[in-house]
PDB file of N, CA and C in Angstrom:
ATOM      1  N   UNK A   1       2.826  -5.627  18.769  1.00  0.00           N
ATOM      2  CA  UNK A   1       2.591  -5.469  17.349  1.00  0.00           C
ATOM      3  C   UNK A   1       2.700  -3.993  16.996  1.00  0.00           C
ATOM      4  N   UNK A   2       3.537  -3.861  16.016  1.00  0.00           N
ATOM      5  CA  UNK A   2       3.675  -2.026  15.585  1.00  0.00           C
ATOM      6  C   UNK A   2       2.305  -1.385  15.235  1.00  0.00           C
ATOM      7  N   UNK A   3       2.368  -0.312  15.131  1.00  0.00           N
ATOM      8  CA  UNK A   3       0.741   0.536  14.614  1.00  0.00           C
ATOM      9  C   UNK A   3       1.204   1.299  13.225  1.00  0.00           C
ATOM     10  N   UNK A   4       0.626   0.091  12.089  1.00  0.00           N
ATOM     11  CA  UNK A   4       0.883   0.463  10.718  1.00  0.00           C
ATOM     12  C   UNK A   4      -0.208   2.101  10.646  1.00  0.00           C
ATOM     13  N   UNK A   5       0.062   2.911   9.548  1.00  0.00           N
ATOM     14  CA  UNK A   5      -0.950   3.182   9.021  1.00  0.00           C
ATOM     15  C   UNK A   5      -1.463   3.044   7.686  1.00  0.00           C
ATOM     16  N   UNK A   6      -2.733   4.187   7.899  1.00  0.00           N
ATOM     17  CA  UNK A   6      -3.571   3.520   6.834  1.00  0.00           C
ATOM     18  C   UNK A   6      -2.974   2.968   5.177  1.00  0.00           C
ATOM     19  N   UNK A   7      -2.174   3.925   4.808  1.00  0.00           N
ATOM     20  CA  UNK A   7      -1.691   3.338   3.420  1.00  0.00           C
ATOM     21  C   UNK A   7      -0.858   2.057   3.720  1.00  0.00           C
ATOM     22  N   UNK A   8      -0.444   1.821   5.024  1.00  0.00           N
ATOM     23  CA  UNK A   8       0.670   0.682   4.667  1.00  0.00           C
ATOM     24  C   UNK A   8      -0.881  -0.803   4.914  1.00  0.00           C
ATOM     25  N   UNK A   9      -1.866  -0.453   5.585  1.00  0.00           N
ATOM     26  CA  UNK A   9      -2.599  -1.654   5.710  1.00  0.00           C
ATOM     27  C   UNK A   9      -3.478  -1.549   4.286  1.00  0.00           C
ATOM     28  N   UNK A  10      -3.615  -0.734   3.763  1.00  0.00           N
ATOM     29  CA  UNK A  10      -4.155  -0.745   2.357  1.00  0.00           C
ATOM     30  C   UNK A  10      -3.026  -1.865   1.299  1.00  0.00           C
ATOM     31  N   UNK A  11      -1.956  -1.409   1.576  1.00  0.00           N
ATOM     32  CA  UNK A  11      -1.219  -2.046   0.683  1.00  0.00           C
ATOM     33  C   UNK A  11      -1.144  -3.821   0.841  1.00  0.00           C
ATOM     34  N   UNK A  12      -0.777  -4.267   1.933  1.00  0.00           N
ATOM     35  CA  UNK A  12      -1.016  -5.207   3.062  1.00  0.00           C
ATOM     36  C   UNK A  12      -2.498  -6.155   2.655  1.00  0.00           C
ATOM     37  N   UNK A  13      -3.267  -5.034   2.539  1.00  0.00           N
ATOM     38  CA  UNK A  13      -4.331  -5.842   2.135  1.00  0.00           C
ATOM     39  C   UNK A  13      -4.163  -6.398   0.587  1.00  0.00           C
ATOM     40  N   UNK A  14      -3.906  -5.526  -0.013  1.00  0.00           N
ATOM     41  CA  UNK A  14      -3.640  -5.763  -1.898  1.00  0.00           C
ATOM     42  C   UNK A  14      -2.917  -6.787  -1.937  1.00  0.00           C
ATOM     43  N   UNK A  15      -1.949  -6.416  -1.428  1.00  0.00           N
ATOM     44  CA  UNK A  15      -1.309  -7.899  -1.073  1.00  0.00           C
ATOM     45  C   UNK A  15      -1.656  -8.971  -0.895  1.00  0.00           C
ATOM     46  N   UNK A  16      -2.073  -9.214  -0.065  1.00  0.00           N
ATOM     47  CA  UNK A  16      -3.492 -10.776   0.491  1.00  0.00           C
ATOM     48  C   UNK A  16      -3.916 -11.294  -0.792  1.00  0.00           C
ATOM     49  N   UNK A  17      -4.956  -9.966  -1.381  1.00  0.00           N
ATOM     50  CA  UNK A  17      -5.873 -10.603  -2.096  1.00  0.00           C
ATOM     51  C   UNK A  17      -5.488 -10.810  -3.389  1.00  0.00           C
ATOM     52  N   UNK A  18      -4.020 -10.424  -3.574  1.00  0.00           N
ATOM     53  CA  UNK A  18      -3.789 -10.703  -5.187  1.00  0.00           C
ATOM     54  C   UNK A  18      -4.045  -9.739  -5.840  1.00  0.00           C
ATOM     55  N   UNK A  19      -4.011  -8.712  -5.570  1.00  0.00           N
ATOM     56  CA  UNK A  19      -4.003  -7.865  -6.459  1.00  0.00           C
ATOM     57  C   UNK A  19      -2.555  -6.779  -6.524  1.00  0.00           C
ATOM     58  N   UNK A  20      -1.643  -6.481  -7.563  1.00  0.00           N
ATOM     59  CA  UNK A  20      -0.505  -6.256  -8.007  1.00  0.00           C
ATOM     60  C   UNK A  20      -0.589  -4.971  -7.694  1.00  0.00           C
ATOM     61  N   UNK A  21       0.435  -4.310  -6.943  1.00  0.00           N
ATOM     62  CA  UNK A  21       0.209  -2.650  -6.859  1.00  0.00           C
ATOM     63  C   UNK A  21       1.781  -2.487  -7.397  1.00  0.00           C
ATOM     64  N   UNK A  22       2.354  -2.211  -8.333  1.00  0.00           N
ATOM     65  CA  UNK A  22       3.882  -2.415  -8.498  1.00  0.00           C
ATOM     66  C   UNK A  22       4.177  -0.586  -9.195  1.00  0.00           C
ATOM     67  N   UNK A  23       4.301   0.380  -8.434  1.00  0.00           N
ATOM     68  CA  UNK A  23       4.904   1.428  -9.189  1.00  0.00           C
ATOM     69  C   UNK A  23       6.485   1.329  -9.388  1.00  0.00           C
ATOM     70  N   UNK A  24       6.938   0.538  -8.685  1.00  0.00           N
ATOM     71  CA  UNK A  24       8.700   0.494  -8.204  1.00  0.00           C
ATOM     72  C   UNK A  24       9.238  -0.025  -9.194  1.00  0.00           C
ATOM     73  N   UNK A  25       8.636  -0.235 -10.894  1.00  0.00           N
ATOM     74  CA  UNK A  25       9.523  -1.474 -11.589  1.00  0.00           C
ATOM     75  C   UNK A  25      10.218  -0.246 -12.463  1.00  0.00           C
ATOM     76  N   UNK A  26      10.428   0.812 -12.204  1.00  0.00           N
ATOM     77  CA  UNK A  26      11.256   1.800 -12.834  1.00  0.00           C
ATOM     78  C   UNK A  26      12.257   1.970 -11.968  1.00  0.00           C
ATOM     79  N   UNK A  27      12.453   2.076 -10.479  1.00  0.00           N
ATOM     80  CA  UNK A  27      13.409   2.406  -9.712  1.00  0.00           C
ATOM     81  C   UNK A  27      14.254   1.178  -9.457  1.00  0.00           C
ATOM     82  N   UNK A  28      15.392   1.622  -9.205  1.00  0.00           N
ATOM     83  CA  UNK A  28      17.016   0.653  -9.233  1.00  0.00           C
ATOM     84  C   UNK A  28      16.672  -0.077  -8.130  1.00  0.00           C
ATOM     85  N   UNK A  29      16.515   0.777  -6.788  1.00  0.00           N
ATOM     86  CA  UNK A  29      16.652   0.598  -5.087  1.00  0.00           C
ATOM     87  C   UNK A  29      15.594   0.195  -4.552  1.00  0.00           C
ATOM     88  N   UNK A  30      15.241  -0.387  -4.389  1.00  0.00           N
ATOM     89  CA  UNK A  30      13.994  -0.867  -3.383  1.00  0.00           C
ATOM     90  C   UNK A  30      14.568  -0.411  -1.504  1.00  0.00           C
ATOM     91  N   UNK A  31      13.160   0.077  -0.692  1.00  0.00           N
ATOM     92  CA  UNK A  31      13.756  -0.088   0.675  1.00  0.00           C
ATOM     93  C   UNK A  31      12.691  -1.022   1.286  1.00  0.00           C
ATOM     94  N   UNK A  32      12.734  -2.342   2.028  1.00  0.00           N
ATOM     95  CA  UNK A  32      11.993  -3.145   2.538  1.00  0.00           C
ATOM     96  C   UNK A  32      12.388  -2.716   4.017  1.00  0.00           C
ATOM     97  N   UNK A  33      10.863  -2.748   4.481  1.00  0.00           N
ATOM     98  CA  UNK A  33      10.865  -2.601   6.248  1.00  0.00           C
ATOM     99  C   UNK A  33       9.875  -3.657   6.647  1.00  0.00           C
ATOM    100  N   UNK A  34      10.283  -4.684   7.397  1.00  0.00           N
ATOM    101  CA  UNK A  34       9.737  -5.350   7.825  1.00  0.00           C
ATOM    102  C   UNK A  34       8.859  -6.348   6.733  1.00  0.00           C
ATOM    103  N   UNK A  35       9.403  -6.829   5.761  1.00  0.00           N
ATOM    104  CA  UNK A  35       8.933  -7.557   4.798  1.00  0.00           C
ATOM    105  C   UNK A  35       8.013  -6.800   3.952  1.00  0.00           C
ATOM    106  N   UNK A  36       8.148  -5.110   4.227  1.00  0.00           N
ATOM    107  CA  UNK A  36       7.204  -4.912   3.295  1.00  0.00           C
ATOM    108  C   UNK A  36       7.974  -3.538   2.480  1.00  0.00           C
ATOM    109  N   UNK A  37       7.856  -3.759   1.364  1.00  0.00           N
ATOM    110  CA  UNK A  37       8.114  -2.660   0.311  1.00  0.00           C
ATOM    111  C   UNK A  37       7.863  -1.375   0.832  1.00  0.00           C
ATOM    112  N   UNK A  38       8.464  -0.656   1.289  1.00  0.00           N
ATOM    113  CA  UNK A  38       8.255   0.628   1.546  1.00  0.00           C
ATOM    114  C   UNK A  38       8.544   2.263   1.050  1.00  0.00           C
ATOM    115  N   UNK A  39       9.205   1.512  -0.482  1.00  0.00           N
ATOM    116  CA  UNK A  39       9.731   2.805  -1.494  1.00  0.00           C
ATOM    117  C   UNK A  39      10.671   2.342  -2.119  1.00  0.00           C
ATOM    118  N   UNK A  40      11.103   2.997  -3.158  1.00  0.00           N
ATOM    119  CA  UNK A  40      11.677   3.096  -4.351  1.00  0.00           C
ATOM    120  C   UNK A  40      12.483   4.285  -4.838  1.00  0.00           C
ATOM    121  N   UNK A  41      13.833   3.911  -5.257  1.00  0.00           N
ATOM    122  CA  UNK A  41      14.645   5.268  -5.002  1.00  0.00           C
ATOM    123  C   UNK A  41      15.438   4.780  -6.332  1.00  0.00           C
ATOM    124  N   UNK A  42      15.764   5.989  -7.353  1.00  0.00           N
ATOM    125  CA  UNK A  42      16.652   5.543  -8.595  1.00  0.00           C
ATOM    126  C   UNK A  42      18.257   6.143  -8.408  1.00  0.00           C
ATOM    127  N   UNK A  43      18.624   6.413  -6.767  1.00  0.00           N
ATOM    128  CA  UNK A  43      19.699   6.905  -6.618  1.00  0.00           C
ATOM    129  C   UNK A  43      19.493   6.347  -4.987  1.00  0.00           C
ATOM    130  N   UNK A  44      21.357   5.950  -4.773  1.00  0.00           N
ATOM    131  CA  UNK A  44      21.935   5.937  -3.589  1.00  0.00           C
ATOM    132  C   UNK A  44      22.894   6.141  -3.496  1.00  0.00           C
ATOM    133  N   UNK A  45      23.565   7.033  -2.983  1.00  0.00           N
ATOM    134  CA  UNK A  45      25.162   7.171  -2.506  1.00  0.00           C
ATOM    135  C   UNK A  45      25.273   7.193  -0.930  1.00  0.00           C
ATOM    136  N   UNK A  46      26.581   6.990  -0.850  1.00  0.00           N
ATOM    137  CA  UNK A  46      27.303   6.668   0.533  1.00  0.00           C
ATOM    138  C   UNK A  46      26.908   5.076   0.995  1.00  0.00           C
ATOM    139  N   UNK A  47      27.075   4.585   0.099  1.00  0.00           N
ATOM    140  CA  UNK A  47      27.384   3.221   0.488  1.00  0.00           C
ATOM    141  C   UNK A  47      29.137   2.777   0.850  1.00  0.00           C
ATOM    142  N   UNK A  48      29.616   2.667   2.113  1.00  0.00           N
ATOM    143  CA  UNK A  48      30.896   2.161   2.482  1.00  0.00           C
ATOM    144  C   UNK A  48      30.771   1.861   3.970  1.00  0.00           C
ATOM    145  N   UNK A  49      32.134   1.230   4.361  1.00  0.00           N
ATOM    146  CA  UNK A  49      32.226  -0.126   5.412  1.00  0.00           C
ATOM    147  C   UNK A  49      33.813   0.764   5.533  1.00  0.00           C
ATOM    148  N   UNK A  50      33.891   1.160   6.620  1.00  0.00           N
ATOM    149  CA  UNK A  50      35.308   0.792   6.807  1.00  0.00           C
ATOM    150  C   UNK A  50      35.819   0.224   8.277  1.00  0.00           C
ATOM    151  N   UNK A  51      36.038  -0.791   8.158  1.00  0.00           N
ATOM    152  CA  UNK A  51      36.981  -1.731   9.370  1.00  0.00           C
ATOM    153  C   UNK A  51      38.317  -1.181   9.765  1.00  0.00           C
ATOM    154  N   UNK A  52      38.296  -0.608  11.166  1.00  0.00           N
ATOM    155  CA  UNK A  52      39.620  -0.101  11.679  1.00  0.00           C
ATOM    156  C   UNK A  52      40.294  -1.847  12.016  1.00  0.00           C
ATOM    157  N   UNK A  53      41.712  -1.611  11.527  1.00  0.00           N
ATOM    158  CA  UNK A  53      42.590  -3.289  12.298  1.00  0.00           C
ATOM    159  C   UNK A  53      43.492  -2.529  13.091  1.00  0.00           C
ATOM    160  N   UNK A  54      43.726  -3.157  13.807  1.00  0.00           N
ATOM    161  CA  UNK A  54      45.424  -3.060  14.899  1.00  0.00           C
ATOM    162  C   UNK A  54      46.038  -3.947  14.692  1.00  0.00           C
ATOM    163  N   UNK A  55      47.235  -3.577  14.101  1.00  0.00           N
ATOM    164  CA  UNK A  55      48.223  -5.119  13.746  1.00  0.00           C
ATOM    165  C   UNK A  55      49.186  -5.168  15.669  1.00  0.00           C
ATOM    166  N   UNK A  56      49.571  -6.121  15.486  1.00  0.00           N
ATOM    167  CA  UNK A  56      49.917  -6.488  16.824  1.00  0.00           C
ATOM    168  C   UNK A  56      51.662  -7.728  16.587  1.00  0.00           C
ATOM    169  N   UNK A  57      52.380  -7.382  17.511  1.00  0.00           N
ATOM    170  CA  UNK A  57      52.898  -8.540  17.179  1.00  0.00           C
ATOM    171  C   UNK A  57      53.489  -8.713  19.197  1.00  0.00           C
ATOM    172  N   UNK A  58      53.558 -10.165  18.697  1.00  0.00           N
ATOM    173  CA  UNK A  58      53.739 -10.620  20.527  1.00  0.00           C
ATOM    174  C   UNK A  58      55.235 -11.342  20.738  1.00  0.00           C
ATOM    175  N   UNK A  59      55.467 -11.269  22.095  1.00  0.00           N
ATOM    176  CA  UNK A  59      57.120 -11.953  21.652  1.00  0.00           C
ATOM    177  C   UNK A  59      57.871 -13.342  21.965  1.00  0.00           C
ATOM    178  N   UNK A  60      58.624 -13.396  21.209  1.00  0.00           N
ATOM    179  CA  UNK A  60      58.925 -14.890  20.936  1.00  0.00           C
ATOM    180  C   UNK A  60      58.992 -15.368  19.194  1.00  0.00           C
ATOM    181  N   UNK A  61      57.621 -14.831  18.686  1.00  0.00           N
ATOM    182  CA  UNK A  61      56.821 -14.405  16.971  1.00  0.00           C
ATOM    183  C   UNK A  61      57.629 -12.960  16.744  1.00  0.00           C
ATOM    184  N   UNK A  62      58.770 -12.875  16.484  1.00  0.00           N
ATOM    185  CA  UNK A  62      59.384 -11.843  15.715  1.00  0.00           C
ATOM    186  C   UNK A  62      58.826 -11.767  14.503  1.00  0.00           C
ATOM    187  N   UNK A  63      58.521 -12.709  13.835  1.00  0.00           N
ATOM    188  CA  UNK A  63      58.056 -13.209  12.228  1.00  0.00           C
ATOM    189  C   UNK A  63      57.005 -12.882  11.921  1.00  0.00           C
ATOM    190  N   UNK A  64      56.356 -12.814  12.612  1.00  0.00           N
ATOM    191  CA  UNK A  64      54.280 -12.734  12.878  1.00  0.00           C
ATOM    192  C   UNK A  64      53.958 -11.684  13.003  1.00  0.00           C
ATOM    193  N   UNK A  65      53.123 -11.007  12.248  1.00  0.00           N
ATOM    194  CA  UNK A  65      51.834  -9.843  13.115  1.00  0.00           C
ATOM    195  C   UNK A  65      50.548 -10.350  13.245  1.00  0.00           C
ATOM    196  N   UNK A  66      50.032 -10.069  13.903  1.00  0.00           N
ATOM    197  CA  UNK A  66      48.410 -10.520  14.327  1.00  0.00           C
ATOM    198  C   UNK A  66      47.877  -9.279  13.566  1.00  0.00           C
ATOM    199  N   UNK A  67      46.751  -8.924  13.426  1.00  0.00           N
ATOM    200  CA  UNK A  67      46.058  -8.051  13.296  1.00  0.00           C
ATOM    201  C   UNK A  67      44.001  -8.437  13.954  1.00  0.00           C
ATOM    202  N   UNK A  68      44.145  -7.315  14.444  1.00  0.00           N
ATOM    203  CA  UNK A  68      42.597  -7.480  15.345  1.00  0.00           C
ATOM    204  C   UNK A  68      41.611  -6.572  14.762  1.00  0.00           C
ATOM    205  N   UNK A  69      40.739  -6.933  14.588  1.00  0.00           N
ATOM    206  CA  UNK A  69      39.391  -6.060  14.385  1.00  0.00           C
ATOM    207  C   UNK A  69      39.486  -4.693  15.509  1.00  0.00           C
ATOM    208  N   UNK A  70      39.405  -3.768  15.473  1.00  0.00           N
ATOM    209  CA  UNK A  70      38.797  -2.676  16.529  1.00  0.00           C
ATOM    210  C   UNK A  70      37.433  -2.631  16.251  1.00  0.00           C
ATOM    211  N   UNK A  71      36.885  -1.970  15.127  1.00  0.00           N
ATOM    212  CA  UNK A  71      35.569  -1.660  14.773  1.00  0.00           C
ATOM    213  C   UNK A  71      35.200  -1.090  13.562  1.00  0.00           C
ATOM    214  N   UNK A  72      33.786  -1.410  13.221  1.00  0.00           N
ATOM    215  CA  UNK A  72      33.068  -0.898  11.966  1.00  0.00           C
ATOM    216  C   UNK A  72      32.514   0.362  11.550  1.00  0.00           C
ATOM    217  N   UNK A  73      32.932   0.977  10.833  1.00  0.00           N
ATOM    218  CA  UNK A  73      32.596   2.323  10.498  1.00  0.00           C
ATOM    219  C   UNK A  73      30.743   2.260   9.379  1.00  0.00           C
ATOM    220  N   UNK A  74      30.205   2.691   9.295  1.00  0.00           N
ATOM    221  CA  UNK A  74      28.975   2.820   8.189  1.00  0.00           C
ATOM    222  C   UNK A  74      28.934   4.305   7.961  1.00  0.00           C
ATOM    223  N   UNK A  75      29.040   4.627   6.553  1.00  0.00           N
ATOM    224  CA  UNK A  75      28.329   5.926   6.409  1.00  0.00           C
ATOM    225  C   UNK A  75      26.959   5.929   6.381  1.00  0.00           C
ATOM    226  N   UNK A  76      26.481   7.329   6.347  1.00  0.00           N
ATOM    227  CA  UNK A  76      25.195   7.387   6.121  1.00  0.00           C
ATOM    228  C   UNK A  76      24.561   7.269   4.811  1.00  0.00           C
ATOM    229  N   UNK A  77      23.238   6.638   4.712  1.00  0.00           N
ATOM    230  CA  UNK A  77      22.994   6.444   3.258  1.00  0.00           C
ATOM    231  C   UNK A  77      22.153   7.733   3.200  1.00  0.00           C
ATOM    232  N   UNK A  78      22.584   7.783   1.470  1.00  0.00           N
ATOM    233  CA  UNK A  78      21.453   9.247   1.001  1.00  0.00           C
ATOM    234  C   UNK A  78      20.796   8.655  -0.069  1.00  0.00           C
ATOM    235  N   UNK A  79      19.013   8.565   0.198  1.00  0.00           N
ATOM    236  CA  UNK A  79      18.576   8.057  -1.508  1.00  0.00           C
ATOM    237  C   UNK A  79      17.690   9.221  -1.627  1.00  0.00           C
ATOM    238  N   UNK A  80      18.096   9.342  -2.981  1.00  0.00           N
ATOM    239  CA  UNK A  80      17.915  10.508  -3.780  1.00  0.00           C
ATOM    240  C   UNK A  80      16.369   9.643  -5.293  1.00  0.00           C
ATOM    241  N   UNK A  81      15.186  10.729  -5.438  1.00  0.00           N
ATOM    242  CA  UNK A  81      14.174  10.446  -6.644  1.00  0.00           C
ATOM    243  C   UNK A  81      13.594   9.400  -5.811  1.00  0.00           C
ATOM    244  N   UNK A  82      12.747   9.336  -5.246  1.00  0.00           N
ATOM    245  CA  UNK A  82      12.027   8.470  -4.792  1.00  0.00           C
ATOM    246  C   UNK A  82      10.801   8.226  -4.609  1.00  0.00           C
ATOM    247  N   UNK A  83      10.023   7.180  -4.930  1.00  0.00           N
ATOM    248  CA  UNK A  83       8.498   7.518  -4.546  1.00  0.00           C
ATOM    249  C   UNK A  83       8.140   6.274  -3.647  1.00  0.00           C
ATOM    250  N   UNK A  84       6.707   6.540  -2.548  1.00  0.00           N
ATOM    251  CA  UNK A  84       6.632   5.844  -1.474  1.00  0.00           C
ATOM    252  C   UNK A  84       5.185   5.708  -1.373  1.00  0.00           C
ATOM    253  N   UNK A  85       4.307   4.934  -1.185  1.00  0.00           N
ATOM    254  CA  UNK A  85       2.939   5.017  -1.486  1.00  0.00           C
ATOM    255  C   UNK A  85       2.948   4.378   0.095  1.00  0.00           C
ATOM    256  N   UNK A  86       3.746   4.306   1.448  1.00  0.00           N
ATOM    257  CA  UNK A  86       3.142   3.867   2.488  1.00  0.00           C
ATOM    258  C   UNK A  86       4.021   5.460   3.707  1.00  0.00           C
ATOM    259  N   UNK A  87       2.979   5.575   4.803  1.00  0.00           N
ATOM    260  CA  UNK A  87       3.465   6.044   5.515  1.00  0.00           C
ATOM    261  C   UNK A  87       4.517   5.859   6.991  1.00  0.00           C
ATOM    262  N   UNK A  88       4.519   4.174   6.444  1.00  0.00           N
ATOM    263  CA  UNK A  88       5.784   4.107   7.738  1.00  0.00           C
ATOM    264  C   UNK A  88       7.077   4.592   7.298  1.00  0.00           C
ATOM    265  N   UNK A  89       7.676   4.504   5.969  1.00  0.00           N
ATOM    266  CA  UNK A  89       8.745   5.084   5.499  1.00  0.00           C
ATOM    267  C   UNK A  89       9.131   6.533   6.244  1.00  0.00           C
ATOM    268  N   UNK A  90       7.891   7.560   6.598  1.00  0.00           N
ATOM    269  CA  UNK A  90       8.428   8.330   7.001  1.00  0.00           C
ATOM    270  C   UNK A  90       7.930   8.599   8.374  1.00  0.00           C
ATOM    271  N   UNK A  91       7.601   7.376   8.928  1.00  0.00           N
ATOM    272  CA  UNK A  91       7.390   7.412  10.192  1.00  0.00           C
ATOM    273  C   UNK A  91       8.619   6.990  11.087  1.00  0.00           C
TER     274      UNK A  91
END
């Protein structure tokens, strides 16, 4: 079992008992860790995917190219204005 701290079991608890802690209904981005709300950001950039292919062709299939997956690229994300009321975010 991970070792929350104290603000994230405060929140955790609010949670349980029904009681609404919502500062995030101004921010665009939500970041969830582990089912739990862990901040709010009104900016993200570097969101992209890029898939390297190898086209291929084999013989006999003059007509044909194959093309194969190699691999997945991810940039890094940057969120920018944010507020965070738990400390695993920056744990």
């Amino acid at each position: 079992m991970p070792i929350i701290g104290a603000s994230a079991g405060i929140a955790i608890a609010k949670r349980l008992t029904g009681v609404r802690l919502d500062p995030y209904t101004s921010y665009n981005f939500l970041v969830e860790i582990e089912g739990i709300i862990a901040g709010g950001f009104s900016e993200v950039s570097g969101l992209s995917i890029q898939t390297e292919v190898e086209p291929k062709k084999f013989g006999g299939e003059n007509d044909r190219e194959y093309k194969f997956i190699k691999g997945t690229k991810y940039s890094d994300l940057t969120l920018k204005h944010g507020l965070t009321d738990l400390d695993l975010l920056w744990s």
